[in-house]
N, C-alpha and C. Protein backbone atom coordinates (compact mmCIF):
# COMPACT_ATOMS: atom_id res chain seq x y z
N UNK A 1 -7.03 -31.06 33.36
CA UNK A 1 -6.13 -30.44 32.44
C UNK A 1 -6.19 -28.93 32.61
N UNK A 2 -4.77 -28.27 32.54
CA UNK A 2 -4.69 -27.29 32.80
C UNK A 2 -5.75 -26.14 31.50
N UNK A 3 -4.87 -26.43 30.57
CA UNK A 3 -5.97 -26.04 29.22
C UNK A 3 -6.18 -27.31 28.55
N UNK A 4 -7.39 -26.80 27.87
CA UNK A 4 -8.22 -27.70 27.03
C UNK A 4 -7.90 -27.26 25.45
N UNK A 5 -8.56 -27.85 24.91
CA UNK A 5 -8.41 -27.70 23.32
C UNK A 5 -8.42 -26.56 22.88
N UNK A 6 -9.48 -26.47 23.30
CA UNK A 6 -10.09 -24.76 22.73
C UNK A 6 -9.71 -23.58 22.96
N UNK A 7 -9.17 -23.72 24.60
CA UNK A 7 -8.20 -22.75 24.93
C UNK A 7 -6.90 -22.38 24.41
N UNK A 8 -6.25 -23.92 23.79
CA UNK A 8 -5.21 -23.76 23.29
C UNK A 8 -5.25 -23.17 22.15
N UNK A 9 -6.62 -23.87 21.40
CA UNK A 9 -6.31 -22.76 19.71
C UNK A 9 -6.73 -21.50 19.52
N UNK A 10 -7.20 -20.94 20.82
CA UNK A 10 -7.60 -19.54 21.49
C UNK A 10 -6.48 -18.75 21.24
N UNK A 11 -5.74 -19.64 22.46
CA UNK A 11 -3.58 -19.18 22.42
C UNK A 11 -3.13 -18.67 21.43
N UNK A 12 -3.32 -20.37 19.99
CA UNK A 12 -2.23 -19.71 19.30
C UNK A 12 -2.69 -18.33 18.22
N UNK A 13 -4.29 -19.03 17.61
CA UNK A 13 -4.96 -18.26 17.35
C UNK A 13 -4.46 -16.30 17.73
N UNK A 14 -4.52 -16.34 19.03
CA UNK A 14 -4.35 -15.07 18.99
C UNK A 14 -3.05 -14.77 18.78
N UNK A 15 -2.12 -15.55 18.68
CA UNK A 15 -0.44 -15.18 19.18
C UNK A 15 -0.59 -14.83 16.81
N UNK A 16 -1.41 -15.85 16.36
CA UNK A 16 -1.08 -15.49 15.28
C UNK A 16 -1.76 -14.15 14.43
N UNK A 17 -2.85 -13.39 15.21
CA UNK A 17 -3.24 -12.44 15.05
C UNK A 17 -2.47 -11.12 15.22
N UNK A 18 -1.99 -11.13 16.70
CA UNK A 18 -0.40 -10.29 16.94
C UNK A 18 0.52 -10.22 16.47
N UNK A 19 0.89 -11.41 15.90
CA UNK A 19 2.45 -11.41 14.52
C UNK A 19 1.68 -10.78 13.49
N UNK A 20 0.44 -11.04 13.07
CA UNK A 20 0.18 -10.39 11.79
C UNK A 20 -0.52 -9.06 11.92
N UNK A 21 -0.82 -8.29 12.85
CA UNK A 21 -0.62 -6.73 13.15
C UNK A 21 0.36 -6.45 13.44
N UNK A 22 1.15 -6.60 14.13
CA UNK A 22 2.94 -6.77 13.86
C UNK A 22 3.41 -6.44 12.23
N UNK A 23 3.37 -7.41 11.52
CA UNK A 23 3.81 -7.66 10.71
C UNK A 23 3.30 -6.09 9.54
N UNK A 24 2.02 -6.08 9.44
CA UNK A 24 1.10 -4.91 9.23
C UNK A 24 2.06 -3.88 9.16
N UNK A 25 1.90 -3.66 10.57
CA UNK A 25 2.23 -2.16 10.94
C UNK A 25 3.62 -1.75 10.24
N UNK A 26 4.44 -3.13 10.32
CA UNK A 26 6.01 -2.77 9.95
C UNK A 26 5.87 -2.36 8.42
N UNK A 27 4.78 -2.87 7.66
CA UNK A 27 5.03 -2.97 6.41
C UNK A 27 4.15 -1.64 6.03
N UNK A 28 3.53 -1.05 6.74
CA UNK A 28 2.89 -0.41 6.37
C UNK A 28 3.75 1.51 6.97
N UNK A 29 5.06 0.87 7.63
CA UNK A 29 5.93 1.88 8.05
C UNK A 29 6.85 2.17 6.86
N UNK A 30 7.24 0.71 6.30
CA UNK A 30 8.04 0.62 5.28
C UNK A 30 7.62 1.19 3.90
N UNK A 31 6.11 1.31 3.54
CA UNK A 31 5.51 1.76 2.15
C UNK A 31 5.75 2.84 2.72
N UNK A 32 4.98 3.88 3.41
CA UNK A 32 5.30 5.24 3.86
C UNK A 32 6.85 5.49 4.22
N UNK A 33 7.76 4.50 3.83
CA UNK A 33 9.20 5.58 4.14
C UNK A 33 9.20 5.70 2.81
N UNK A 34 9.32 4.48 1.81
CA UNK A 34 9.37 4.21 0.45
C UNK A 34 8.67 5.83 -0.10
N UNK A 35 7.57 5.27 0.22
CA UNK A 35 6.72 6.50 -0.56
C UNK A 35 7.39 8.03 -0.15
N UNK A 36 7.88 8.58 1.00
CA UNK A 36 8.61 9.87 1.24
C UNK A 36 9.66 9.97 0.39
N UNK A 37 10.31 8.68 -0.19
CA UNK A 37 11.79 8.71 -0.54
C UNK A 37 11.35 8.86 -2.30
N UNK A 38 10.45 8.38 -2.39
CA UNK A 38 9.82 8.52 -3.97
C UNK A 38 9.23 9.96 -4.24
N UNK A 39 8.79 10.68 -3.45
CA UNK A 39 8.11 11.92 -3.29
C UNK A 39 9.37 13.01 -3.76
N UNK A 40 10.42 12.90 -2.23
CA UNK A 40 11.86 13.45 -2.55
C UNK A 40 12.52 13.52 -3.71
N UNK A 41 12.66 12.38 -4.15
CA UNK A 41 13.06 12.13 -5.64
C UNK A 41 12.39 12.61 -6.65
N UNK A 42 11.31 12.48 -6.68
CA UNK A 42 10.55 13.46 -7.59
C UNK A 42 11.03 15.15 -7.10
N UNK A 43 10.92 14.94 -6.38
CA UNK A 43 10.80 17.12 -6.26
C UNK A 43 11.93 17.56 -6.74
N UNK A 44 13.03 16.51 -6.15
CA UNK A 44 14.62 16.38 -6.81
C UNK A 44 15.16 16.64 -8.38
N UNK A 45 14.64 15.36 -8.69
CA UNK A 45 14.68 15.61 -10.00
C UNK A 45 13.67 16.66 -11.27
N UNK A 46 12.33 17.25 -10.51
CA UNK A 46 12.28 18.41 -10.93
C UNK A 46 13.00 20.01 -11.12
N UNK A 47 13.77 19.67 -9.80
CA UNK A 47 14.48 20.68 -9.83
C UNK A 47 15.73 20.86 -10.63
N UNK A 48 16.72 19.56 -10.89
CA UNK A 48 17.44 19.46 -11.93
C UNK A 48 17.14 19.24 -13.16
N UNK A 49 15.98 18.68 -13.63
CA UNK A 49 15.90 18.59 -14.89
C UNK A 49 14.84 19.30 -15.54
N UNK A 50 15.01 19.75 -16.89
CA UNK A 50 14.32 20.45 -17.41
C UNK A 50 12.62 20.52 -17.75
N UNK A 51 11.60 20.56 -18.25
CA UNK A 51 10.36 19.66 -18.84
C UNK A 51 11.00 19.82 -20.68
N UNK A 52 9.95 18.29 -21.41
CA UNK A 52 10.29 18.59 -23.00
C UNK A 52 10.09 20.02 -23.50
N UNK A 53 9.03 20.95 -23.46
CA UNK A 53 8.31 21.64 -23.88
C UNK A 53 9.45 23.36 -23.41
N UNK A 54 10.31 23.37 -22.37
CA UNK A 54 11.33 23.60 -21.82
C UNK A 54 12.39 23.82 -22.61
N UNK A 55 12.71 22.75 -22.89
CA UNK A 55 14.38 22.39 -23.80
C UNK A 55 13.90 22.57 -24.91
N UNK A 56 12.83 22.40 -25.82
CA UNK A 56 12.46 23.01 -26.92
C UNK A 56 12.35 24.31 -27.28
N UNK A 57 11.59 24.97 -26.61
CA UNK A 57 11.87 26.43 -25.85
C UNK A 57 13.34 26.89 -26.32
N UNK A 58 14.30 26.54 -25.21
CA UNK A 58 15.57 27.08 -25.07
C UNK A 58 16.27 26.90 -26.49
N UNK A 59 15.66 25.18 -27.35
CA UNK A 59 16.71 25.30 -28.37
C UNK A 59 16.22 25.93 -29.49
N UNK A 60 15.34 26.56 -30.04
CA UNK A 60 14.40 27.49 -30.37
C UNK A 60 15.21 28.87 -30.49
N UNK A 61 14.84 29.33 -28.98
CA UNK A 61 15.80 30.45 -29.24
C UNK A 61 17.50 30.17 -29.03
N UNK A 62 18.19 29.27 -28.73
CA UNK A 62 19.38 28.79 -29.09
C UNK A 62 19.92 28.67 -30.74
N UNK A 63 19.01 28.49 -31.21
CA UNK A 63 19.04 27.97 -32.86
C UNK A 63 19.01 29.53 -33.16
N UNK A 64 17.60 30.37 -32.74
CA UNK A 64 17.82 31.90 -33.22
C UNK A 64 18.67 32.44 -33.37
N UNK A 65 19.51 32.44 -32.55
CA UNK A 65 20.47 33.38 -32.02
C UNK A 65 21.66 32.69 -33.10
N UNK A 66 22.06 31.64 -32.96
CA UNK A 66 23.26 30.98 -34.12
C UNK A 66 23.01 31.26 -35.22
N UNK A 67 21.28 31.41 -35.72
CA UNK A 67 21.25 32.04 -36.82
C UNK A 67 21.58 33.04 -37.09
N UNK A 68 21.44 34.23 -36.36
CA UNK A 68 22.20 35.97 -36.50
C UNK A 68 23.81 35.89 -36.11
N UNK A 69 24.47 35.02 -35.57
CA UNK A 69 25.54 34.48 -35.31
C UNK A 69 26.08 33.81 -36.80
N UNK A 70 25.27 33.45 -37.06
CA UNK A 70 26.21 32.92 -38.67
C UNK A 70 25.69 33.86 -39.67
N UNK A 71 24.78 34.57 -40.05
CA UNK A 71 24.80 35.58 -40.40
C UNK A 71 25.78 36.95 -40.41
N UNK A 72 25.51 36.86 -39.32
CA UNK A 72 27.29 37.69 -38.90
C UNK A 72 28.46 37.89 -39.69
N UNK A 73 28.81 36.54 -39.44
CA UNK A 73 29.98 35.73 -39.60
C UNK A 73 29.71 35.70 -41.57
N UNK A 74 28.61 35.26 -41.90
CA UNK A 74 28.45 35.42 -43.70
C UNK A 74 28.90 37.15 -44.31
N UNK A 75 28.21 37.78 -43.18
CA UNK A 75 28.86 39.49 -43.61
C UNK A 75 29.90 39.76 -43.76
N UNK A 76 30.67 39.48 -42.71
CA UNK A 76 31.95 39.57 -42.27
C UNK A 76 33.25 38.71 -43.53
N UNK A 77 32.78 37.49 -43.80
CA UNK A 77 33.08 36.58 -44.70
C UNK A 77 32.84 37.31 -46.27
N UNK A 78 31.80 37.95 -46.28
CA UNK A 78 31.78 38.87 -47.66
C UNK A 78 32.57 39.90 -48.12
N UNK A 79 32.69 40.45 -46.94
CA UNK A 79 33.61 41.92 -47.18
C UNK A 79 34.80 41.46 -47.33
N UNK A 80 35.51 40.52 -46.40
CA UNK A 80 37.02 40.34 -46.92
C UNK A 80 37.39 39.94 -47.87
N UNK A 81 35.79 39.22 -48.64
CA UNK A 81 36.15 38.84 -50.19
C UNK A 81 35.86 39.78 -50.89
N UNK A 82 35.56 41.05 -50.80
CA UNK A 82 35.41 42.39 -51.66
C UNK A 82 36.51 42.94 -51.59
C-alpha cells in the first residue's frame, strides 16, 4: 500500500491544521480592519459632536446672555409705557 493509516490521518490531520491558520489569519485581518473602522469613527464623531459638560457650558452662557437680552427688551418695554 501506497499509504497506510497513519499516513493518511497525518494528510488530513495536517490539511486540517492549514485551513485553520488560514482561517485564523483571515479573521484575525478582519477584527483589525473592524477595529481601524471603529477607531475612525470614534475620532469622527469626536470631532462633530460636542462632550455633556460642553453643551452645558455653552447653554450657561447662552441662557446669560438671553438674560441681558430680555432685560433689554423689559427697559425698552418700560419707557414706551412712560
Amino acid at each position: 500500500m501506497l499509504f497506510d493509516l497513519n499516513n493518511l490521518w497525518s494528510t488530513v490531520l495536517s490539511l486540517l491544521a492549514a485551513l485553520t491558520v488560514l482561517w485564523v489569519r483571515a479573521t484575525k485581518t478582519e477584527i483589525n480592519d473592524i477595529r481601524n473602522i471603529l477607531y475612525k469613527t470614534r475620532e469622527e464623531s469626536a470631532r462633530e459632536y460636542v462632550t455633556r459638560e460642553d453643551l452645558k457650558s455653552h447653554n450657561a452662557e447662552l441662557n446669560k446672555r438671553l438674560d441681558r437680552l430680555e432685560e433689554k427688551i423689559d427697559t425698552i418695554v418700560i419707557r414706551f409705557k412712560e
